[in-house]
N, C-alpha and C. Protein backbone atom coordinates (compact mmCIF):
# COMPACT_ATOMS: atom_id res chain seq x y z
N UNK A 1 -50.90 -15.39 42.31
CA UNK A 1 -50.51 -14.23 41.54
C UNK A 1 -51.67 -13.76 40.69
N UNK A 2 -51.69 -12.59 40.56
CA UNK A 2 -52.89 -12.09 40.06
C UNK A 2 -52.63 -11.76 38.06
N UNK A 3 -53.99 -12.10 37.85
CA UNK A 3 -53.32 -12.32 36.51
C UNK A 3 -53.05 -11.09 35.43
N UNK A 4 -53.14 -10.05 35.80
CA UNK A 4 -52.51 -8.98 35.27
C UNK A 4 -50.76 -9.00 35.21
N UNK A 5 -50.51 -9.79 36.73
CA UNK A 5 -49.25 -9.81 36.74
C UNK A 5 -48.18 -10.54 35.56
N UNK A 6 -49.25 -11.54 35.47
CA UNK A 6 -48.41 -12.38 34.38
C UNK A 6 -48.55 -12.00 32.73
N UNK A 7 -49.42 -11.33 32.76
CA UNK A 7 -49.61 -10.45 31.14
C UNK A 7 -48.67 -9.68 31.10
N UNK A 8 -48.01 -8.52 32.45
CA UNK A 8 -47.00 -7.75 31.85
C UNK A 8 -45.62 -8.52 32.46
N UNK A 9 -45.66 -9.68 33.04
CA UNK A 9 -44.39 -10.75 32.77
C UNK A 9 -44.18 -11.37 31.47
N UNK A 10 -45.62 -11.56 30.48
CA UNK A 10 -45.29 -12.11 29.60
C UNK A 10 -45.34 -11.27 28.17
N UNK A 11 -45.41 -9.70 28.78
CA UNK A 11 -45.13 -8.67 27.96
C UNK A 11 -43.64 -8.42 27.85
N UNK A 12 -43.25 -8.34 29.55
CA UNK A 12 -41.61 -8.18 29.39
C UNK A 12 -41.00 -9.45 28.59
N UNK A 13 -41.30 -10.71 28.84
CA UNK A 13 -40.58 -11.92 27.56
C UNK A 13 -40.41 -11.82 26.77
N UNK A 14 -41.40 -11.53 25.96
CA UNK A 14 -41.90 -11.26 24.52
C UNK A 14 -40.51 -10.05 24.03
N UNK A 15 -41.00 -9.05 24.94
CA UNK A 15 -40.43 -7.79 24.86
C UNK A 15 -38.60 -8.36 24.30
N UNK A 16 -38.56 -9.04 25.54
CA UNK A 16 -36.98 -9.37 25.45
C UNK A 16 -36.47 -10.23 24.40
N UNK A 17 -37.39 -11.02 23.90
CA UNK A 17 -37.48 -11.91 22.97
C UNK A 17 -36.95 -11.17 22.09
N UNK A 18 -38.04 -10.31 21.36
CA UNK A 18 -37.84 -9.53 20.32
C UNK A 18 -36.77 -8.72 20.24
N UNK A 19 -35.82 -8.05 21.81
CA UNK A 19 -35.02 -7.64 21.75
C UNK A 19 -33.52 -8.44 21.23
N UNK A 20 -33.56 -9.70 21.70
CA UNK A 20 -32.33 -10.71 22.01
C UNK A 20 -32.30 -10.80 20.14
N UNK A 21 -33.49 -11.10 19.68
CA UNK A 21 -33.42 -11.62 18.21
C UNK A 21 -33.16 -10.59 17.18
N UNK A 22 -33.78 -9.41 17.13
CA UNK A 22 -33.57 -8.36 16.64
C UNK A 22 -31.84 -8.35 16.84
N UNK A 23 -31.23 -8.24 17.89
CA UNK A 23 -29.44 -7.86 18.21
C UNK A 23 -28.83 -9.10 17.43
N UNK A 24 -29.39 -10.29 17.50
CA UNK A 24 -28.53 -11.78 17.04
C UNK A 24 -28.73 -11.61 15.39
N UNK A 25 -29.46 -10.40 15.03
CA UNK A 25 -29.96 -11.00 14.04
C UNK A 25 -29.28 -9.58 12.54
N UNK A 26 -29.21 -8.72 13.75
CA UNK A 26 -28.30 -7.24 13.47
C UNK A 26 -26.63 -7.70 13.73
N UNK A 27 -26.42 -8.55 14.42
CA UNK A 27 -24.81 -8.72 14.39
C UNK A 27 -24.76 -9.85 13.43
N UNK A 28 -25.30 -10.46 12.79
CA UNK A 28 -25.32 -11.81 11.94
C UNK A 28 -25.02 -10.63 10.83
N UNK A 29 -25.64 -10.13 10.48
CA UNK A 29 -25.88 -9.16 8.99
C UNK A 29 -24.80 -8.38 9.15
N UNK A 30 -23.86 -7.82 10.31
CA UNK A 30 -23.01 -7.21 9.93
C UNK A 30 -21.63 -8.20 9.83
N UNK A 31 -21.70 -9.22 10.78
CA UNK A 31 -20.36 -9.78 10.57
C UNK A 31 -20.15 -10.23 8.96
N UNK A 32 -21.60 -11.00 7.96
CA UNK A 32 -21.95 -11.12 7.03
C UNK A 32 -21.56 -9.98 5.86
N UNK A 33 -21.62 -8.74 6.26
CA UNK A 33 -21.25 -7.26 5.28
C UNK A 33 -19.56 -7.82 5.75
N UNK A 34 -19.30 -7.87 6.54
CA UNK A 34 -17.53 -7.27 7.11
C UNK A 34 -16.89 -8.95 6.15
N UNK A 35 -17.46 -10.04 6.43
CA UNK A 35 -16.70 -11.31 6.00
C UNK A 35 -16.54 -10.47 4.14
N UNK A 36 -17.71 -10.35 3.86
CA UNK A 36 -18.09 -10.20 2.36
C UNK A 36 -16.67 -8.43 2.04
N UNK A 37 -16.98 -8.26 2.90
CA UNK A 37 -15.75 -6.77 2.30
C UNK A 37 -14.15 -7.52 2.40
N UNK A 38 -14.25 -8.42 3.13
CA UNK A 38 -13.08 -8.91 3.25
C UNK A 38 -12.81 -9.94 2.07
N UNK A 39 -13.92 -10.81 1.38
CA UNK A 39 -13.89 -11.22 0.35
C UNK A 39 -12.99 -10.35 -0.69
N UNK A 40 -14.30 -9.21 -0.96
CA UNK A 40 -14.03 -8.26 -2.16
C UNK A 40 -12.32 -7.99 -2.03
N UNK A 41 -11.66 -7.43 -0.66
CA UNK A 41 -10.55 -6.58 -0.12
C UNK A 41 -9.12 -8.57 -0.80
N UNK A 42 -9.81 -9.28 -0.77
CA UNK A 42 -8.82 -10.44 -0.97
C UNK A 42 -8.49 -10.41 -2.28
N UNK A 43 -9.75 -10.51 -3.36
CA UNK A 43 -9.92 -10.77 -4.54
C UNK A 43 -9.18 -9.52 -5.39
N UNK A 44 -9.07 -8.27 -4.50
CA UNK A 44 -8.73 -6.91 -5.44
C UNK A 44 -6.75 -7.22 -4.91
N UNK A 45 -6.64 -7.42 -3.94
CA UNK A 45 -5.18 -8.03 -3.94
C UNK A 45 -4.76 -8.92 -4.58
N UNK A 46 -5.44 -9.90 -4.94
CA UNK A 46 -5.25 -10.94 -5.44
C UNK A 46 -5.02 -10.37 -7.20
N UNK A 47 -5.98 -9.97 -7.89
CA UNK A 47 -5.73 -9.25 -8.99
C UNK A 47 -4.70 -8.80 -9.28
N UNK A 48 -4.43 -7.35 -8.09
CA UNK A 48 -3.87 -6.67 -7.99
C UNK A 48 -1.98 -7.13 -8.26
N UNK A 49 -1.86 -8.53 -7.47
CA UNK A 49 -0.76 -9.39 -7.22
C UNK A 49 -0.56 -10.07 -8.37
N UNK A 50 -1.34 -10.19 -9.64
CA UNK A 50 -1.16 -11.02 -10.65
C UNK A 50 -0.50 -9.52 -11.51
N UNK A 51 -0.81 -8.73 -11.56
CA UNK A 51 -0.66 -7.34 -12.51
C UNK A 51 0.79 -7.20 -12.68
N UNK A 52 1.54 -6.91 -11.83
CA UNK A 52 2.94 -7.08 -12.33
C UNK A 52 3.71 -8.44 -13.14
N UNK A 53 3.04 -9.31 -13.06
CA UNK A 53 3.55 -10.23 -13.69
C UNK A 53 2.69 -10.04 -15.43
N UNK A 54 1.49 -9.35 -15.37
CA UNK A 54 1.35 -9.18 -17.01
C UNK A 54 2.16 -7.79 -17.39
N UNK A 55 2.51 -7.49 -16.47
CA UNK A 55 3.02 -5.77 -17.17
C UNK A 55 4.56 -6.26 -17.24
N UNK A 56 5.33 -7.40 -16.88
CA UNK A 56 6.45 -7.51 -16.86
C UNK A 56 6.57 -8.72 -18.57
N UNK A 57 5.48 -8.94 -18.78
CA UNK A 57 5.30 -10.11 -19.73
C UNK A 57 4.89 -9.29 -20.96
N UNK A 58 4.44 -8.29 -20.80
CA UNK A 58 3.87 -7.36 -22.32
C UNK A 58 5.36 -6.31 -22.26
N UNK A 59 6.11 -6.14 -21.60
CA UNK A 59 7.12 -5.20 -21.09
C UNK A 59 7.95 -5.15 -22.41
N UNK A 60 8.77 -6.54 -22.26
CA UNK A 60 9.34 -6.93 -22.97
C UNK A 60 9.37 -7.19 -25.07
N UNK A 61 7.39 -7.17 -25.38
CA UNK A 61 7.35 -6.99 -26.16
C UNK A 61 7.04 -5.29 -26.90
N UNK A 62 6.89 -5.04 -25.73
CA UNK A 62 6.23 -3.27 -26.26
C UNK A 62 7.14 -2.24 -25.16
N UNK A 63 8.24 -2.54 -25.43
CA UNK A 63 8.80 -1.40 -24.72
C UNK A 63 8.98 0.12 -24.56
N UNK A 64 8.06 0.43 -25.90
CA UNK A 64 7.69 2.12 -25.82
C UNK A 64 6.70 2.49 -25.48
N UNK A 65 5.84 1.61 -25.00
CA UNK A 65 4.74 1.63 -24.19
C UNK A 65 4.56 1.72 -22.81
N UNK A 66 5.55 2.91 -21.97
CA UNK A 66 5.77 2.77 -21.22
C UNK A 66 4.84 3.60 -20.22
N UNK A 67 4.03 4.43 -20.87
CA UNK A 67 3.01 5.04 -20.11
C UNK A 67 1.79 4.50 -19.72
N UNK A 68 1.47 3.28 -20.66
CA UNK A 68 0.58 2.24 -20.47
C UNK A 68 1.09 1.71 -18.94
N UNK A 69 2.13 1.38 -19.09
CA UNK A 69 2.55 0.44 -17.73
C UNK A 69 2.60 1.22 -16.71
N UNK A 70 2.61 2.40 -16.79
CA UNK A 70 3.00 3.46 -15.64
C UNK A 70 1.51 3.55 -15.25
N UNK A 71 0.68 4.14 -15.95
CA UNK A 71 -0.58 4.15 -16.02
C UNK A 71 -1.66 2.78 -14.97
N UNK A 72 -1.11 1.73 -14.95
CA UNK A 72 -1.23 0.49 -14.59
C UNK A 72 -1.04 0.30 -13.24
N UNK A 73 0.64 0.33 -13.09
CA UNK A 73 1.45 0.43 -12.02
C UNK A 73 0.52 1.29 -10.86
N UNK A 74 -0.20 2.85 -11.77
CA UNK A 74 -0.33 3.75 -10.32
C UNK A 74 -2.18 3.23 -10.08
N UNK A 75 -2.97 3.00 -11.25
CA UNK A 75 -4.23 2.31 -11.26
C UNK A 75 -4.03 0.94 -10.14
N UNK A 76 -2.99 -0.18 -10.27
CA UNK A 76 -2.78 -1.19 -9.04
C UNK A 76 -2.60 -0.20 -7.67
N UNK A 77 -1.75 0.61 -7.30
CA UNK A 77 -1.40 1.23 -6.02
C UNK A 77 -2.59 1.58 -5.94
N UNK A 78 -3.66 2.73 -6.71
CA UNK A 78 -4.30 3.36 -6.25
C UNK A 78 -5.49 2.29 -5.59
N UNK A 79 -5.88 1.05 -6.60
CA UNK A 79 -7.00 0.09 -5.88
C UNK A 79 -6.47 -0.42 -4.45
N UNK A 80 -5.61 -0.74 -4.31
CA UNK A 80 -5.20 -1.75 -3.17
C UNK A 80 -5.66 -0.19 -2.03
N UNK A 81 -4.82 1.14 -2.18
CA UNK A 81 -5.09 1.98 -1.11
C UNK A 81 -6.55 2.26 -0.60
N UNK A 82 -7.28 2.40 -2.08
CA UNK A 82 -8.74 2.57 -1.77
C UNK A 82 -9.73 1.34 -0.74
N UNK A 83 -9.68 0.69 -1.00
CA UNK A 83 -9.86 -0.93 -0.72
C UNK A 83 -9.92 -0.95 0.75
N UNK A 84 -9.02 0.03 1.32
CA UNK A 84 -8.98 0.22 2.63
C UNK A 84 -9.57 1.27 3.32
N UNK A 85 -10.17 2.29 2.21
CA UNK A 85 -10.98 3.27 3.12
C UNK A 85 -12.17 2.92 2.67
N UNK A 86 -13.03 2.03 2.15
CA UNK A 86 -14.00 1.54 1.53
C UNK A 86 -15.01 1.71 0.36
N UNK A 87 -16.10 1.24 0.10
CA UNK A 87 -16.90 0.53 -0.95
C UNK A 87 -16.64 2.16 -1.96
N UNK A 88 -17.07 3.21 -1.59
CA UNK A 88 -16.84 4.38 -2.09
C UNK A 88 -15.73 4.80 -3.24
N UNK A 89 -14.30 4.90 -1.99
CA UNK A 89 -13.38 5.08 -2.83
C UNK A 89 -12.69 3.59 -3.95
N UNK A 90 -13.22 2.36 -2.85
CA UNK A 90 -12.95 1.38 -3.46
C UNK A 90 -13.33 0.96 -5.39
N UNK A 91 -14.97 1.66 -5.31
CA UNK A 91 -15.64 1.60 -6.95
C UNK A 91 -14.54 2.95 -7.44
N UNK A 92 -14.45 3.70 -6.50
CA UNK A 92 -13.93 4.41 -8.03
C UNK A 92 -12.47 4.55 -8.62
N UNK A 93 -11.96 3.83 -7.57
CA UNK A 93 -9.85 2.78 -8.02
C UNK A 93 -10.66 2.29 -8.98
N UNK A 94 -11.81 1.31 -8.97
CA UNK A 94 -11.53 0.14 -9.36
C UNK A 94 -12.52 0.28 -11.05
N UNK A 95 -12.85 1.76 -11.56
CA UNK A 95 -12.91 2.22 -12.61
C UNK A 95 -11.37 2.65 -13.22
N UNK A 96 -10.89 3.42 -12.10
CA UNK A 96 -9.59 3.46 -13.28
C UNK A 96 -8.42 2.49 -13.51
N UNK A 97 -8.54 1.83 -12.29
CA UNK A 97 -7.85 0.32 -12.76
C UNK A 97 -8.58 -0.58 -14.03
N UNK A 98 -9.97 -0.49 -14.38
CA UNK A 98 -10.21 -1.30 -15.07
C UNK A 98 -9.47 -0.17 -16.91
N UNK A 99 -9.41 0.85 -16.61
CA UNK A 99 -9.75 1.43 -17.92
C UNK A 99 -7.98 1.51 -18.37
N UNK A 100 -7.19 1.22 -16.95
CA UNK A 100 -5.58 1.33 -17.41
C UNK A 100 -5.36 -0.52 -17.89
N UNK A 101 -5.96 -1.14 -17.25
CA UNK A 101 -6.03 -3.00 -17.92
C UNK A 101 -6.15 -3.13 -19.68
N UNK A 102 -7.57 -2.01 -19.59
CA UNK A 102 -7.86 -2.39 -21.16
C UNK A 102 -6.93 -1.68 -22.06
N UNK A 103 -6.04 -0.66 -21.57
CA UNK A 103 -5.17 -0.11 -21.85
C UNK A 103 -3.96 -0.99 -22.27
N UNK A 104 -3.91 -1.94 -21.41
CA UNK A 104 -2.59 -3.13 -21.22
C UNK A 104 -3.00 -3.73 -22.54
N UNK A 105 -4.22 -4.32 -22.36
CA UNK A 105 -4.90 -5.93 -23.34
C UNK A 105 -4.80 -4.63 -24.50
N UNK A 106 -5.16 -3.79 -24.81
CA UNK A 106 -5.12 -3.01 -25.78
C UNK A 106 -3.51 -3.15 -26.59
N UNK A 107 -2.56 -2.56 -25.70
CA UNK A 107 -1.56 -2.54 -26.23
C UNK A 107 -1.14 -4.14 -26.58
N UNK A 108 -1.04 -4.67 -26.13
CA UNK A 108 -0.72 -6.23 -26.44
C UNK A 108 -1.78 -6.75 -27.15
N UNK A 109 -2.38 -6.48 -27.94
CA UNK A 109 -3.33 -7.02 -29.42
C UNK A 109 -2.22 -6.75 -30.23
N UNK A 110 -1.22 -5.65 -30.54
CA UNK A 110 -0.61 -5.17 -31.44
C UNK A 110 0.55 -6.02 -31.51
N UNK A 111 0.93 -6.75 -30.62
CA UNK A 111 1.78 -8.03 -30.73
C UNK A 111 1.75 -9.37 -30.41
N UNK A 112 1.33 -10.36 -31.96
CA UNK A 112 0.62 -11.48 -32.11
C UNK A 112 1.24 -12.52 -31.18
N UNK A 113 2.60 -12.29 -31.37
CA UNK A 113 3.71 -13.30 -30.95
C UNK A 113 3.70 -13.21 -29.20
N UNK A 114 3.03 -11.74 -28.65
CA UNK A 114 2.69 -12.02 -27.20
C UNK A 114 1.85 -12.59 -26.74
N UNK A 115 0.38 -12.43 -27.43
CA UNK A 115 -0.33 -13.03 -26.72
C UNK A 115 -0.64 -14.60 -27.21
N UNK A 116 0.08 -15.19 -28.52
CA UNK A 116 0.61 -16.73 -28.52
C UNK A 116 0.96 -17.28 -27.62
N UNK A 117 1.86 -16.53 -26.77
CA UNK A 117 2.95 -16.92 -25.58
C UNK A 117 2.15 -17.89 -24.42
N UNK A 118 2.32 -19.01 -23.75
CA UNK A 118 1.84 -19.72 -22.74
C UNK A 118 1.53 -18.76 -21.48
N UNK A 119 2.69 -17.61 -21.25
CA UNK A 119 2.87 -17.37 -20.06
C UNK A 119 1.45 -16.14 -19.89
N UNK A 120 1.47 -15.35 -21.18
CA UNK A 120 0.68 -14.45 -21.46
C UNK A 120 -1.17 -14.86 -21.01
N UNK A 121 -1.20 -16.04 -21.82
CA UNK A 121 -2.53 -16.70 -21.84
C UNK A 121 -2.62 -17.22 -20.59
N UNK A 122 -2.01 -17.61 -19.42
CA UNK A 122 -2.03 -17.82 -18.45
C UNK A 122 -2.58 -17.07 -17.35
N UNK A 123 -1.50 -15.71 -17.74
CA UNK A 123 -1.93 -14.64 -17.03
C UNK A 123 -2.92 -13.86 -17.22
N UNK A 124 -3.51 -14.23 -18.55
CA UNK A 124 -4.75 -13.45 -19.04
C UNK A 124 -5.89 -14.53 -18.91
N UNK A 125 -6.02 -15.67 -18.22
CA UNK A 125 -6.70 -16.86 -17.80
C UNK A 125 -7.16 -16.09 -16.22
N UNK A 126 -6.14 -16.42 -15.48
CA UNK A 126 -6.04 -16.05 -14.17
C UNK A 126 -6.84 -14.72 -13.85
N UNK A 127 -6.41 -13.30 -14.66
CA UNK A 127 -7.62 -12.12 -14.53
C UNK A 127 -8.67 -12.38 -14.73
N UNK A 128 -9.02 -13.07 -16.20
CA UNK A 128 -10.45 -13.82 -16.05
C UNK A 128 -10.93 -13.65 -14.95
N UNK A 129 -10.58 -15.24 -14.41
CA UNK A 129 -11.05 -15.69 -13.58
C UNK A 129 -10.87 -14.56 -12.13
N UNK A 130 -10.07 -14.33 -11.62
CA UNK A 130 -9.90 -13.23 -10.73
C UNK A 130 -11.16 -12.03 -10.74
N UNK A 131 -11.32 -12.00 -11.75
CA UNK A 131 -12.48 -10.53 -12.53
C UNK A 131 -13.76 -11.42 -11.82
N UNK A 132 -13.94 -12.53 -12.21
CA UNK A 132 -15.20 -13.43 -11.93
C UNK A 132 -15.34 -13.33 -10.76
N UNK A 133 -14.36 -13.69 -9.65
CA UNK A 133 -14.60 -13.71 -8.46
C UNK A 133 -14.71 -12.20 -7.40
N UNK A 134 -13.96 -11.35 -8.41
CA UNK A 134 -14.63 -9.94 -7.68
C UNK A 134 -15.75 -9.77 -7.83
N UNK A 135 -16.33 -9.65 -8.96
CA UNK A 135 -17.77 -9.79 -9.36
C UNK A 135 -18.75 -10.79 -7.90
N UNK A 136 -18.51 -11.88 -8.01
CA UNK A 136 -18.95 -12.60 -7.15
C UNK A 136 -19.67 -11.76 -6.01
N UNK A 137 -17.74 -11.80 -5.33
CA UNK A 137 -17.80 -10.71 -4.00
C UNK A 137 -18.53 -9.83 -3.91
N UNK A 138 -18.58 -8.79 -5.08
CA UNK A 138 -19.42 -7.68 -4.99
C UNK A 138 -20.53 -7.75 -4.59
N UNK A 139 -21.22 -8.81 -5.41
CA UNK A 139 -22.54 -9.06 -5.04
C UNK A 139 -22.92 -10.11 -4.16
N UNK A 140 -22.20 -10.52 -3.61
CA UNK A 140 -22.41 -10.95 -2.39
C UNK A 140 -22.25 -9.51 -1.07
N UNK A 141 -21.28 -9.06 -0.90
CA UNK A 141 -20.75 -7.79 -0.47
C UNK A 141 -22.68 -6.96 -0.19
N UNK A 142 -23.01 -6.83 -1.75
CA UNK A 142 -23.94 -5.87 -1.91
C UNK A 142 -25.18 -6.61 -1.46
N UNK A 143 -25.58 -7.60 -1.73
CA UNK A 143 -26.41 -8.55 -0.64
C UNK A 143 -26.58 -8.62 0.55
N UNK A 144 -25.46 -8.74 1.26
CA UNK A 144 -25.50 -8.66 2.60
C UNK A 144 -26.05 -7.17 3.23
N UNK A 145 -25.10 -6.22 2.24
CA UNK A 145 -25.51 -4.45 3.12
C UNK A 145 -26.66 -4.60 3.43
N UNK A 146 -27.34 -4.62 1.48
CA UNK A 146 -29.22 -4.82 1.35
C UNK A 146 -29.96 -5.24 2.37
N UNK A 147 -29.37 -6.95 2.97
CA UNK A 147 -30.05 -6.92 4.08
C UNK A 147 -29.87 -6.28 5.55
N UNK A 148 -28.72 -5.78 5.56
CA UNK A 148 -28.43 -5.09 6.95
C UNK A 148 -28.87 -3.97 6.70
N UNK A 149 -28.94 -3.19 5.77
CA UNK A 149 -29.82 -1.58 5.29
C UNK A 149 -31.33 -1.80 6.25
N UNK A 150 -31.64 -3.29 5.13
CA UNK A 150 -33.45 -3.34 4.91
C UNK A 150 -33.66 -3.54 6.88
N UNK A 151 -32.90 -3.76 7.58
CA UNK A 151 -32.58 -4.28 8.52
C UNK A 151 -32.75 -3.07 10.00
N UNK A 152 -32.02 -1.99 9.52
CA UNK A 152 -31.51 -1.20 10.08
C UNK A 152 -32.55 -0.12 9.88
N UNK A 153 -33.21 -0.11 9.17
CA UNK A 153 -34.83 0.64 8.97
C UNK A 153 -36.11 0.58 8.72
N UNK A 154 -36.01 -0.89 8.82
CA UNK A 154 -37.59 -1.41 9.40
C UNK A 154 -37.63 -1.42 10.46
N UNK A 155 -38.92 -1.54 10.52
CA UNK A 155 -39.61 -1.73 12.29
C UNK A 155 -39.73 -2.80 12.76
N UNK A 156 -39.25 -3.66 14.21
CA UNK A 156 -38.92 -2.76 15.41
C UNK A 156 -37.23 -3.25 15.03
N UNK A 157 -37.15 -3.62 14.55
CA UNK A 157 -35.41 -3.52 14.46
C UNK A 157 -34.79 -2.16 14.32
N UNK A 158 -35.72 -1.22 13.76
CA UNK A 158 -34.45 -0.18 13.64
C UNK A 158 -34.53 0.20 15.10
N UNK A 159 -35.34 0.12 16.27
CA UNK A 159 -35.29 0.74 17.35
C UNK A 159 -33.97 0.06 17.79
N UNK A 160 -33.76 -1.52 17.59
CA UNK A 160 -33.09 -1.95 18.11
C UNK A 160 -31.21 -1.51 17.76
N UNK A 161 -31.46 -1.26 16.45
CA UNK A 161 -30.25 -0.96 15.74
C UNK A 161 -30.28 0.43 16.44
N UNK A 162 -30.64 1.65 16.00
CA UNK A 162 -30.52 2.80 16.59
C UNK A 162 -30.18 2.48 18.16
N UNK A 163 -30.55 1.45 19.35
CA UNK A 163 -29.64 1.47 20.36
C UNK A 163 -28.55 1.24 20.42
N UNK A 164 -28.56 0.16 19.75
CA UNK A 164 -27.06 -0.43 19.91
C UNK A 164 -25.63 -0.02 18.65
N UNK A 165 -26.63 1.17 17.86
CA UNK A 165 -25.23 1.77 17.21
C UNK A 165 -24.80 1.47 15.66
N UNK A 166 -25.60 0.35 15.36
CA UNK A 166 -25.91 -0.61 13.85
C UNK A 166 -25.88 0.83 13.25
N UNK A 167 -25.51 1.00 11.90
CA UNK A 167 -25.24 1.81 11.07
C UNK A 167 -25.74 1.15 9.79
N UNK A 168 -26.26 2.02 8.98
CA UNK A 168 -26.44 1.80 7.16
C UNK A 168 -24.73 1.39 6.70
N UNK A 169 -25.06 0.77 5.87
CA UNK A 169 -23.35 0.56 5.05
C UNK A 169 -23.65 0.81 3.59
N UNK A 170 -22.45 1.08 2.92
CA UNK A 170 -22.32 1.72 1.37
C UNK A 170 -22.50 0.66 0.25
N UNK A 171 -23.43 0.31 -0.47
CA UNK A 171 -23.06 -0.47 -1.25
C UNK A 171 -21.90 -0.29 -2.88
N UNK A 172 -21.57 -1.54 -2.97
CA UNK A 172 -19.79 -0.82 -4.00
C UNK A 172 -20.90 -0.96 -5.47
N UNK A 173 -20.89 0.09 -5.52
CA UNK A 173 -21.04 0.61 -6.95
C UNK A 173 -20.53 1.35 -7.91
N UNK A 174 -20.41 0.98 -8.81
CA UNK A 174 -19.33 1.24 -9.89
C UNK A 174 -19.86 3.12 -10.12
N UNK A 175 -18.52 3.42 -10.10
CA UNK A 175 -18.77 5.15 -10.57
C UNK A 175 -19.31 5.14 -11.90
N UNK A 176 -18.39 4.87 -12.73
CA UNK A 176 -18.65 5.12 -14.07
C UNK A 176 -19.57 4.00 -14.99
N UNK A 177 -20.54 4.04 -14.97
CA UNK A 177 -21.20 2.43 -15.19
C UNK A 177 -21.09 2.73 -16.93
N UNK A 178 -21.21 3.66 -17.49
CA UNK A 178 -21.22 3.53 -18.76
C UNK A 178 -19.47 3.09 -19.66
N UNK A 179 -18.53 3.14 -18.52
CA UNK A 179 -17.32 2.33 -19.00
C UNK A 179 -17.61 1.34 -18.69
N UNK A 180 -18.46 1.11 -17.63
CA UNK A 180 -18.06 -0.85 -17.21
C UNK A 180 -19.18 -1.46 -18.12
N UNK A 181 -20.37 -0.69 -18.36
CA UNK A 181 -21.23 -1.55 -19.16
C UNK A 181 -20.61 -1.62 -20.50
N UNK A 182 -20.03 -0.94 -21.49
CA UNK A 182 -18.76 -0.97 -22.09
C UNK A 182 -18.33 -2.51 -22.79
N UNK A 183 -18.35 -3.12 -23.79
CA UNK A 183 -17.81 -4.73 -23.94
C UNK A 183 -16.64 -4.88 -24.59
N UNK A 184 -15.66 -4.58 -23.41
CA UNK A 184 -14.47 -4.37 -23.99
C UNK A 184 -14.21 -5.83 -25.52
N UNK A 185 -13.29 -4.68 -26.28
CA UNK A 185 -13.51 -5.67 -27.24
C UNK A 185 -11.58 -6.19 -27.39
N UNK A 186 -11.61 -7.67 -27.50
CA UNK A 186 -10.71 -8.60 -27.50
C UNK A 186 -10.93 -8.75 -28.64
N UNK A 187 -9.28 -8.86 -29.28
CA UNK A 187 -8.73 -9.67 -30.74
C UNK A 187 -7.37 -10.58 -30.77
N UNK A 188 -8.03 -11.58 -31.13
CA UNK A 188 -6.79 -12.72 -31.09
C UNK A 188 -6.02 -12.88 -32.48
């Protein structure tokens, strides 16, 4: 065999090489974005699923406060719906869900004897922690895009992505950052 032949045999390898790894390496980064949205999409249900049990627990002590809870009620519906058309509409439920919460913890400062209560501190334990782990998600979520972005438009991967259909994804960023940077203030 003449040895030109084997330079563009070991051009096509190479070639394919770079193709096979580039694709293994573009579907790693997206299943990685999709696990991580599914994180975030658990953690905002999960929240979401604790909320009636604080609005049924402050209910009882502030019962003319009923626009707070209404307020709440449609801030939970509206995150869970968003959540499903993604990172977009998802940040911006998940501004007015946060601003109808502080609304809740707001109204329940004004009654000592509620937030004494075991069941109260429980449930205001659990958002904590719930809050922590969206957070998490997010930035895990927003990690992963980063690298499937940085991924999807460098060279030679983006050739590879542009064949096979790989797309940019949204990272979840908060609409209103000057409410969330904001330190909500708690009184016991």
């Amino acid at each position: 065999m003449p040895v030109w032949l084997w330079i563009v045999i070991g051009v096509v390898v190479l070639l394919l090489i770079i193709l096979i790894a580039s694709y293994n390496g573009l579907v790693k980064l997206k299943v990685r974005v999709d696990e991580a949205w599914s994180d975030i999409t658990v953690q905002l249900k999960r929240r979401a699923d604790l909320i009636p049990n604080l609005v049924e627990s402050v209910k009882g002590y502030a019962k003319h406060e009923s626009s707070v809870f209404e307020s709440v009620t449609q801030a939970r519906a509206a995150i869970m719906d968003a959540a499903k058309q993604g990172p977009v509409a998802a940040a911006k439920a998940e501004g007015q869900f946060e601003n109808a919460l502080k609304s809740l913890f707001a109204v329940a400062e004004n009654y000592p004897q509620l937030r004494a209560t075991e069941n109260f501190q429980q449930l205001q334990a659990e958002i904590t922690d719930t809050e922590d782990k969206v957070q998490a998600s997010r930035r895990f979520y927003n990690g992963g895009v980063r690298e499937l972005n940085t991924k999807v438009q460098t060279f030679p991967s983006n050739i590879f992505a542009a064949m096979f259909g790989f797309k940019q994804r949204e990272f979840f960023e908060v609409e209103d950052r000057a409410a969330v940077e904001e330190v909500p203030k708690v009184q016991f």
